[in-house]
Protein backbone atom coordinates (compact mmCIF):
# COMPACT_ATOMS: atom_id res chain seq x y z
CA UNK A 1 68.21 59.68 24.54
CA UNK A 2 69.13 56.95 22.86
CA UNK A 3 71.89 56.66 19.36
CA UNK A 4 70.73 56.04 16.13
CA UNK A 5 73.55 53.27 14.85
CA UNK A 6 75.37 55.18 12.44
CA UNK A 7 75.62 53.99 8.48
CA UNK A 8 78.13 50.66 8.31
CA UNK A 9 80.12 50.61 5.11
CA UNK A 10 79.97 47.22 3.05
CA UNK A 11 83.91 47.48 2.87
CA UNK A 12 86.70 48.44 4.79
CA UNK A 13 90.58 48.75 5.28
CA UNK A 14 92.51 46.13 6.56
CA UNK A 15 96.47 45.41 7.18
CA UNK A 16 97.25 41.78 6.25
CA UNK A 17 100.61 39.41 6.46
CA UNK A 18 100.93 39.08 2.91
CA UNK A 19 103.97 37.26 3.14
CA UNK A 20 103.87 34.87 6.57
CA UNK A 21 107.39 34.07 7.95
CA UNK A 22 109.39 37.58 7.07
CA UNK A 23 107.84 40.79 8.55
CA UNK A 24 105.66 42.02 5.93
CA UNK A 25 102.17 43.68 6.17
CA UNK A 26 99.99 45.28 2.98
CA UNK A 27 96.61 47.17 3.06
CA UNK A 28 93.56 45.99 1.39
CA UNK A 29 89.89 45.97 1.02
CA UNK A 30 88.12 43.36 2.89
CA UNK A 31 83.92 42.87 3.62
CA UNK A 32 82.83 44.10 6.60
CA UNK A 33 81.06 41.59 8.57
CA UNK A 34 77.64 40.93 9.99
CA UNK A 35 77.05 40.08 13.89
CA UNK A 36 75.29 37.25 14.36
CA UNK A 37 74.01 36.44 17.82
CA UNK A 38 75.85 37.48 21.19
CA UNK A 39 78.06 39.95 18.77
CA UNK A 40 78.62 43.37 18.25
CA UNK A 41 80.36 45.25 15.47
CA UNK A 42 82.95 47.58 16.49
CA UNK A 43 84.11 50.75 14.25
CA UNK A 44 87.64 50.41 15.32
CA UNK A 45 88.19 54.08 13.40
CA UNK A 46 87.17 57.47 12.28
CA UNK A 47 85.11 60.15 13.73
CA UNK A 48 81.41 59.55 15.39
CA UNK A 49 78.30 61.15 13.50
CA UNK A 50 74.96 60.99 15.62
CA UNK A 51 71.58 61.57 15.92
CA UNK A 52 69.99 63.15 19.34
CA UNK A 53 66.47 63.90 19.11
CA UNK A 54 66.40 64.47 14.96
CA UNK A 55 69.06 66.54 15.33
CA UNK A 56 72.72 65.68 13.37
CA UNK A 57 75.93 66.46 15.50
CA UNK A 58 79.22 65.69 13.76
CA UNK A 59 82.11 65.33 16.53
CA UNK A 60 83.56 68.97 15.51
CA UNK A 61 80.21 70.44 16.68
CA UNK A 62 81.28 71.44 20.45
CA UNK A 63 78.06 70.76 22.02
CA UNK A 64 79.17 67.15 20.86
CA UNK A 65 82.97 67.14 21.72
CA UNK A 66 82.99 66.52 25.11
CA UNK A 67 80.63 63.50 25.49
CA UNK A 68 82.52 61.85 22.24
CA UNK A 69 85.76 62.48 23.79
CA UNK A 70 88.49 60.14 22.02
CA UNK A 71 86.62 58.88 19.17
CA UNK A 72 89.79 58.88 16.69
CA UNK A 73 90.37 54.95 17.68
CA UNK A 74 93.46 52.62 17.65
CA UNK A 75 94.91 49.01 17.85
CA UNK A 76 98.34 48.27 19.89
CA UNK A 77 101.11 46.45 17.98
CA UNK A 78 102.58 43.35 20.48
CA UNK A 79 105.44 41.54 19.79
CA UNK A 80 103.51 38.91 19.59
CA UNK A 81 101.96 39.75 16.73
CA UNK A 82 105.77 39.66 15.31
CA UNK A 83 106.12 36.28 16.40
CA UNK A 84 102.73 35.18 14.85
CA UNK A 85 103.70 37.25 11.47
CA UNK A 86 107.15 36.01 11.22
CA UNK A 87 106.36 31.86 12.55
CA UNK A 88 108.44 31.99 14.71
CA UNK A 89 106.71 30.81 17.65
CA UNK A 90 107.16 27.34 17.94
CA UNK A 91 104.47 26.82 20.39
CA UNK A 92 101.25 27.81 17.93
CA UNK A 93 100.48 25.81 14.94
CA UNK A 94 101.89 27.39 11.94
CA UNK A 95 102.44 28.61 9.00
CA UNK A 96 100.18 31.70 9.27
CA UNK A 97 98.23 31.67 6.65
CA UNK A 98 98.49 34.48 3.86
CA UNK A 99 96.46 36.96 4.50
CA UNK A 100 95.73 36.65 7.76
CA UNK A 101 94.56 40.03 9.54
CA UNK A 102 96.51 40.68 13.07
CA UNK A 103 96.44 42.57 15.83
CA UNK A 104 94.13 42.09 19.74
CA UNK A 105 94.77 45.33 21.35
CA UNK A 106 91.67 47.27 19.53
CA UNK A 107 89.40 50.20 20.75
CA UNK A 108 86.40 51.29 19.31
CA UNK A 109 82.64 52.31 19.08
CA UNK A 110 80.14 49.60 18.85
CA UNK A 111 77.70 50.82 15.61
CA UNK A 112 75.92 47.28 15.13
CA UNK A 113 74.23 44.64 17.54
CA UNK A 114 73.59 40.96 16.48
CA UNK A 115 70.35 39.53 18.39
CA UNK A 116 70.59 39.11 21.54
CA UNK A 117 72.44 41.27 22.95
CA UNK A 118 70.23 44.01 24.45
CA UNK A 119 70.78 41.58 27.63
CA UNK A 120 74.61 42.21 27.50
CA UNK A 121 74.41 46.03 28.95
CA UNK A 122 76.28 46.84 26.02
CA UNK A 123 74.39 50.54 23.42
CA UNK A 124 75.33 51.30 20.09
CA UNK A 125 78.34 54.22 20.57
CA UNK A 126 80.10 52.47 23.32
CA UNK A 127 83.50 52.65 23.43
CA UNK A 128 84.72 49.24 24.21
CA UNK A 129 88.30 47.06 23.67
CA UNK A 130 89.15 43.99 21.96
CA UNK A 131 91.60 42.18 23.88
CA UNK A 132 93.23 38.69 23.79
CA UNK A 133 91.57 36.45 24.17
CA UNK A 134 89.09 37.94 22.74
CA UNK A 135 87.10 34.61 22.87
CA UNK A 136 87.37 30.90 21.24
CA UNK A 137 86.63 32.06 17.75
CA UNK A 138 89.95 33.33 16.18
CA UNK A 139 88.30 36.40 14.84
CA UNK A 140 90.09 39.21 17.49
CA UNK A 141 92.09 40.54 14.55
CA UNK A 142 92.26 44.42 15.29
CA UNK A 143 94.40 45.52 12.19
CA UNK A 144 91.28 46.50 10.38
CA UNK A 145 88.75 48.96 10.86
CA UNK A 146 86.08 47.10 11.61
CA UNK A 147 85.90 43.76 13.37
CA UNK A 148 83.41 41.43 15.55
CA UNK A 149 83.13 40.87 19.14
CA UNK A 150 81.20 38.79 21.10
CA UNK A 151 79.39 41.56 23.41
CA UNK A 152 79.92 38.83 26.59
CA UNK A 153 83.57 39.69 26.55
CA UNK A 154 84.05 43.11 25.12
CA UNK A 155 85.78 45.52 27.52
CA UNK A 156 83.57 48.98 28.14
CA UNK A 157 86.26 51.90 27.81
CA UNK A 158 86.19 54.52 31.12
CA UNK A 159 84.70 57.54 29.83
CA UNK A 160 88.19 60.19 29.37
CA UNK A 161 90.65 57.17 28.92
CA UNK A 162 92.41 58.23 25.57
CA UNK A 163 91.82 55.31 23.43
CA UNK A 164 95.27 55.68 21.90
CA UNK A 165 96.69 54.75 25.85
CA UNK A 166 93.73 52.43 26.20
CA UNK A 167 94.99 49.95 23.73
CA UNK A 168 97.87 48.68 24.68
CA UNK A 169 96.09 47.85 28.43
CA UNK A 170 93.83 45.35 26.58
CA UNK A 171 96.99 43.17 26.19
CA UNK A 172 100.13 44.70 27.57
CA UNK A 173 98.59 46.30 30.62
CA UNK A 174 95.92 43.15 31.43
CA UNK A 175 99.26 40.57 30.71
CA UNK A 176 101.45 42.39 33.40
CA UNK A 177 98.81 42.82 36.17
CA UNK A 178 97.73 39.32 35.46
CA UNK A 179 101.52 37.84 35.63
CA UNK A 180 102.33 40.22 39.13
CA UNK A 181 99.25 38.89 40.45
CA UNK A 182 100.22 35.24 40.31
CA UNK A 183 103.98 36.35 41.51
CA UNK A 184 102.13 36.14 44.98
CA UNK A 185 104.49 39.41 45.63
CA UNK A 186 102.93 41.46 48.42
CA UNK A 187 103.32 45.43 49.14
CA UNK A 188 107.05 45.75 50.03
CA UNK A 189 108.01 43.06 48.26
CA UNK A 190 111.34 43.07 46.03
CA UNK A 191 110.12 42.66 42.10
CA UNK A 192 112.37 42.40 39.21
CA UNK A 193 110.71 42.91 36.06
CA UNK A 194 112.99 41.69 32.84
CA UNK A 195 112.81 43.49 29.92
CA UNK A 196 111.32 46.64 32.02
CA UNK A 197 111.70 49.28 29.27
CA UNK A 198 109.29 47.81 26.15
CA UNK A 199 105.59 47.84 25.94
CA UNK A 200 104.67 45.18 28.32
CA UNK A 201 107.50 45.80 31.20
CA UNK A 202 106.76 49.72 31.11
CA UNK A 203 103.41 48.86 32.13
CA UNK A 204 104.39 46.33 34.51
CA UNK A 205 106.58 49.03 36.44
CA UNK A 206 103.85 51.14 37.15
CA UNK A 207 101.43 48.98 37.91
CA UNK A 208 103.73 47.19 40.45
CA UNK A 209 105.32 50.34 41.91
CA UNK A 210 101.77 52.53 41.79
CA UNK A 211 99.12 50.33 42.24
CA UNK A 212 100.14 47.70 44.43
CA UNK A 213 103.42 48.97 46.66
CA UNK A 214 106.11 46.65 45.25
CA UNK A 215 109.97 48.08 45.01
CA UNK A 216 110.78 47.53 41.72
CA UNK A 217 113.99 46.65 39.89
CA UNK A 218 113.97 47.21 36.09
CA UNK A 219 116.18 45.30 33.82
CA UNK A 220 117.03 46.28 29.88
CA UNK A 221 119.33 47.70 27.59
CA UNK A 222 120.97 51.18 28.87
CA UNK A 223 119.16 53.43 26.48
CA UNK A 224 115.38 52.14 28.56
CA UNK A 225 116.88 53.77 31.82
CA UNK A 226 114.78 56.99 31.84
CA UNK A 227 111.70 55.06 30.64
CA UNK A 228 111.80 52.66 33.21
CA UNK A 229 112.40 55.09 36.16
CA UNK A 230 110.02 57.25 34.86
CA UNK A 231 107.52 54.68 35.40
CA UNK A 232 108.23 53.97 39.18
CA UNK A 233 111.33 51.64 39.43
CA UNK A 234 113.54 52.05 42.10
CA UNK A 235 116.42 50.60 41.11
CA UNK A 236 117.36 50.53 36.75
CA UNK A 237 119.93 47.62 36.10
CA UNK A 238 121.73 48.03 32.51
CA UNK A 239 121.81 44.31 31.68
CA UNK A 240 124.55 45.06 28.75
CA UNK A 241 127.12 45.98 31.49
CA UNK A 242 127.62 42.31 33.08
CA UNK A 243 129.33 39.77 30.95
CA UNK A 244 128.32 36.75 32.90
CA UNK A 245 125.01 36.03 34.87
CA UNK A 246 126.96 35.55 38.28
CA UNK A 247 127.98 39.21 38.20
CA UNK A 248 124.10 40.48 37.61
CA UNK A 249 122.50 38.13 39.91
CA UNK A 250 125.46 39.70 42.49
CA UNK A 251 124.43 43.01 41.99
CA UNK A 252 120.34 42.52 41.85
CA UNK A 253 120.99 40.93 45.32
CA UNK A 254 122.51 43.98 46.58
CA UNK A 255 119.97 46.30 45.54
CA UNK A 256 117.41 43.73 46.98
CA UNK A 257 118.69 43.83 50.80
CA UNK A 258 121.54 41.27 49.94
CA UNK A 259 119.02 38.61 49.78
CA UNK A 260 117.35 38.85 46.33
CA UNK A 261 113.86 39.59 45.22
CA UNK A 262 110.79 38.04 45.87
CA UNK A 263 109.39 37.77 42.39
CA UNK A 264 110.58 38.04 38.83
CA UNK A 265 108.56 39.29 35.89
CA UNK A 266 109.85 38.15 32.41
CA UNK A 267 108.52 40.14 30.08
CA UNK A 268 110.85 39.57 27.40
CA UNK A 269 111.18 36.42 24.94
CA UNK A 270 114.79 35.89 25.67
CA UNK A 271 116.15 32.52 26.50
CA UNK A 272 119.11 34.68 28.07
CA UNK A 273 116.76 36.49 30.62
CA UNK A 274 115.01 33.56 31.46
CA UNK A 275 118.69 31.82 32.09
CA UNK A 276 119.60 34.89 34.41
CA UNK A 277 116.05 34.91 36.54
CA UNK A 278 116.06 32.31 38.97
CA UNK A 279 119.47 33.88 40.04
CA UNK A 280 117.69 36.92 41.26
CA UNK A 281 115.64 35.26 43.54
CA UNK A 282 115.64 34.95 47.66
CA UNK A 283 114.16 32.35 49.43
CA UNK A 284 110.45 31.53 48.53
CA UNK A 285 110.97 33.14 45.17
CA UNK A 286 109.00 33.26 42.14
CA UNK A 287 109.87 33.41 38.24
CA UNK A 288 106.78 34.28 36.07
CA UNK A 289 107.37 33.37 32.32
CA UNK A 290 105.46 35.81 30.18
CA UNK A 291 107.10 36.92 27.36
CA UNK A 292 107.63 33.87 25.02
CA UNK A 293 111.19 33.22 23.28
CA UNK A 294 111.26 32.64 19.30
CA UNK A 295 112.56 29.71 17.56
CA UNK A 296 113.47 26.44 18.91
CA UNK A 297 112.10 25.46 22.58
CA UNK A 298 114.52 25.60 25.13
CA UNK A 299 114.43 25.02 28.99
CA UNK A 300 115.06 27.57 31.23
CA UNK A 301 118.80 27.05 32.02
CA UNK A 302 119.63 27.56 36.04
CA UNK A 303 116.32 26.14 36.76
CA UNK A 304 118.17 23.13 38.94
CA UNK A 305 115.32 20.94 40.86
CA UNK A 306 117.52 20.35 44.07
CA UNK A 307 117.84 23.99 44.08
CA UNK A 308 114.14 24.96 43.86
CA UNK A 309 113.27 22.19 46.01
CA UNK A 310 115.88 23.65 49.46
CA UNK A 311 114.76 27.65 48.14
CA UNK A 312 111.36 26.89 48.25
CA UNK A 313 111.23 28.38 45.06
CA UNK A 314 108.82 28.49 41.97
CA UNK A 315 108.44 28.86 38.28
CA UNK A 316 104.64 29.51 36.83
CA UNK A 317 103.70 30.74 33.37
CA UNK A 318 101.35 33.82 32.80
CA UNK A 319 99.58 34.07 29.11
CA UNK A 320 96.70 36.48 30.14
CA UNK A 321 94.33 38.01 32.69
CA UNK A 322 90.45 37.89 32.71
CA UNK A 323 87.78 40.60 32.55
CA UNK A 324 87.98 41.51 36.12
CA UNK A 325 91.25 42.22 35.98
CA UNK A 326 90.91 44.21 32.34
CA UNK A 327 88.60 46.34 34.07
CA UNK A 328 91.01 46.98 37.06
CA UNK A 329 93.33 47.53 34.32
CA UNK A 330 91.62 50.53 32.75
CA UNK A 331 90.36 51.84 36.00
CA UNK A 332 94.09 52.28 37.17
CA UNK A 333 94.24 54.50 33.89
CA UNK A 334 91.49 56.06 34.37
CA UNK A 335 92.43 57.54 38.19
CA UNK A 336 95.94 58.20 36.88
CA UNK A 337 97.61 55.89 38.29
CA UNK A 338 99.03 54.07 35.09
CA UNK A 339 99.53 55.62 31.81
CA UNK A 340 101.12 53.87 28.44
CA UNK A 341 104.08 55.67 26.76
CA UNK A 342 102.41 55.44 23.41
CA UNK A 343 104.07 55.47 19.55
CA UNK A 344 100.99 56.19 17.28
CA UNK A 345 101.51 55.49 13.80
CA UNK A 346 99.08 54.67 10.43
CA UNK A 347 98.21 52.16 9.38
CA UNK A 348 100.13 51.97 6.21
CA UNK A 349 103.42 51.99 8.05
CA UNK A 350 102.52 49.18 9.88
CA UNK A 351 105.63 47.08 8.56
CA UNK A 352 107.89 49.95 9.57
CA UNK A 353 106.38 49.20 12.95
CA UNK A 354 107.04 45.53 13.06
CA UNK A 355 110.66 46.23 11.59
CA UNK A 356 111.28 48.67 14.86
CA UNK A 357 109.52 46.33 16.76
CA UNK A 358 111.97 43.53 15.81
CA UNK A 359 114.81 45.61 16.39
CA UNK A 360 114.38 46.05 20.24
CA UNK A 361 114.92 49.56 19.88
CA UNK A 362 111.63 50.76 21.07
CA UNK A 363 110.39 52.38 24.03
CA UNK A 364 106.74 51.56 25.00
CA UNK A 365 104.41 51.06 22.76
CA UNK A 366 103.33 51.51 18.90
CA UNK A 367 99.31 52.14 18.66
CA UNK A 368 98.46 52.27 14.82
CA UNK A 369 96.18 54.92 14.05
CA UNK A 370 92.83 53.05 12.26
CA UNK A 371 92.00 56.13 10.40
């Protein structure tokens, strides 16, 4: 039986950047828009009221609960989104402009369709994601509660997947499967991931260690230790004990069969880890630069040509992975093979977020509540 699409406000909540280079974020009204062809609009909030048949179920009815499992809805905060907010990615155009809505890690219900997309496989009440990129437009701004998607390219949700741990896949969880995929690492291989405790690297264990066999050696500050064996490293490497790079690269080597890993995942923007990866590497190595430093550009230090050249060695750069791999993505979650340590918060202490965030305190990931 087919959904009736369920009343669309004219207005809804959104969290802006009301003041672009310091980390600031206010709630405000803003129109909800119309899909116009090849979209859908996506209720990226709230609970689910439908009709079956004439007949009204609200999701507290429990005939209803089941099949609308999940329907309270969420976006992911990335540090990205910090960068963006704050300008202090020198690679993007900038200054953000005031006002501008953030946020690409959204899950919700689609409630409207634009013409055509009955072609796209995609019903009114499916849970899908909004993930970066979400396409060419600009417009995958999930800090709001209601946002556009071109139906092409949104990401169906597996049916039991808590959308809360759903969220951060669309980026986080698609970004490290995407960047371990181009390490050319193979099951057995000797991965270091960098930065192995926050939202991306968390991920990036278990996916490396769970779904495709790699020994993993997690790098971070020494309060991410239980995190990051929790989530199938091997080996956890406090990176505030060494003083110089020689000593860490010394000791990665040893945990790595004396010879070094074959892969390194950067997941954090530091100029320092980047400086310290090529050291960890054995012959016919890879570096892959995800996370993305802030303020001026700098070269990766230790990245010496001659050296490359007689270790066979590489450095590639990873921004993003496709829909195939999104769907892989969720269907790890949904076995149980990968699950996000998950923050939620509201909306309105979104700046509170970006604050923690900023700090490099956190472990995991924030997912704002769209509520």
């Amino acid at each position: 039986m087919a959904a009736v699409a369920p009343k669309v406000p004219s207005n809804h909540k959104a969290a802006v950047y009301d003041k672009p280079g310091t980390i600031s974020t206010k709630i405000i009204t803003v129109d909800t828009p119309e899909p116009g062809p090849g979209e859908v609009l996506i209720k990226l909030y709230g609970e689910i009221s439908l009709t079956f048949a004439g007949f009204q179920f609200s999701r507290m009815h429990p005939m209803i609960e089941l099949m609308l499992m999940c329907d309270r809805t969420h976006s992911g905060v990335c540090h990205s989104d910090l960068g963006v907010m704050t300008n202090s990615w020198r690679v993007l155009p900038y200054p953000v402009p005031e006002g501008q809505v953030g946020g690409h890690e959204g899950v919700g219900r689609v409630v409207k369709m634009g013409p055509g997309v009955d072609s796209s496989g995609i019903k009114i009440n499916d849970r899908v994601g909004v993930k970066w990129i979400s396409s060419a437009c600009g417009r995958c701004s999930t800090f709001q509660q209601y946002v556009l998607g071109p139906a092409a390219y949104v990401t169906p949700i597996p049916d039991g997947l808590d959308s809360a741990e759903a969220a951060p896949l669309l980026c986080a969880g698609l970004t490290a499967y995407s960047a371990l995929l181009r390490s050319r690492a193979r099951p057995g291989n000797w991965v270091v991931i960098s930065g192995a405790g926050g939202g991306l690297g968390h991920l990036a264990c278990q996916i490396a260690s769970k779904a495709m066999g790699l020994r993993v050696i997690g790098i971070d500050q020494g309060t991410k230790g239980e995190i990051i064996m929790e989530s199938g490293a091997e080996h956890f490497v406090d990176v505030t004990r060494f003083s110089q790079d020689d000593g860490i690269s010394n000791h990665v080597k040893s945990l790595a069969d004396g010879l070094g890993v074959d892969a390194v995942i950067v997941c954090t923007g530091s100029n320092h880890a980047y400086r310290q990866s090529t050291g960890f590497l054995r012959f016919s190595g890879t570096v892959v630069c995800v996370g993305v430093p802030e303020g001026a550009l700098i070269p990766i230090a230790g990245a010496c040509p001659s050296a490359l050249v007689v270790q066979n060695q590489s450095i590639v750069g990873s921004a993003v992975g496709n829909q195939r791999e999104a769907a892989e993505v969720l269907d790890f979650a949904a076995r149980g093979i990968l699950k996000a340590h998950v923050e939620i918060r509201k909306l309105e202490d979104l700046t509170k977020a970006f604050e923690d965030l900023g700090a490099g305190n956190l472990r995991g990931r924030i997912v704002v509540d769209l509520s």
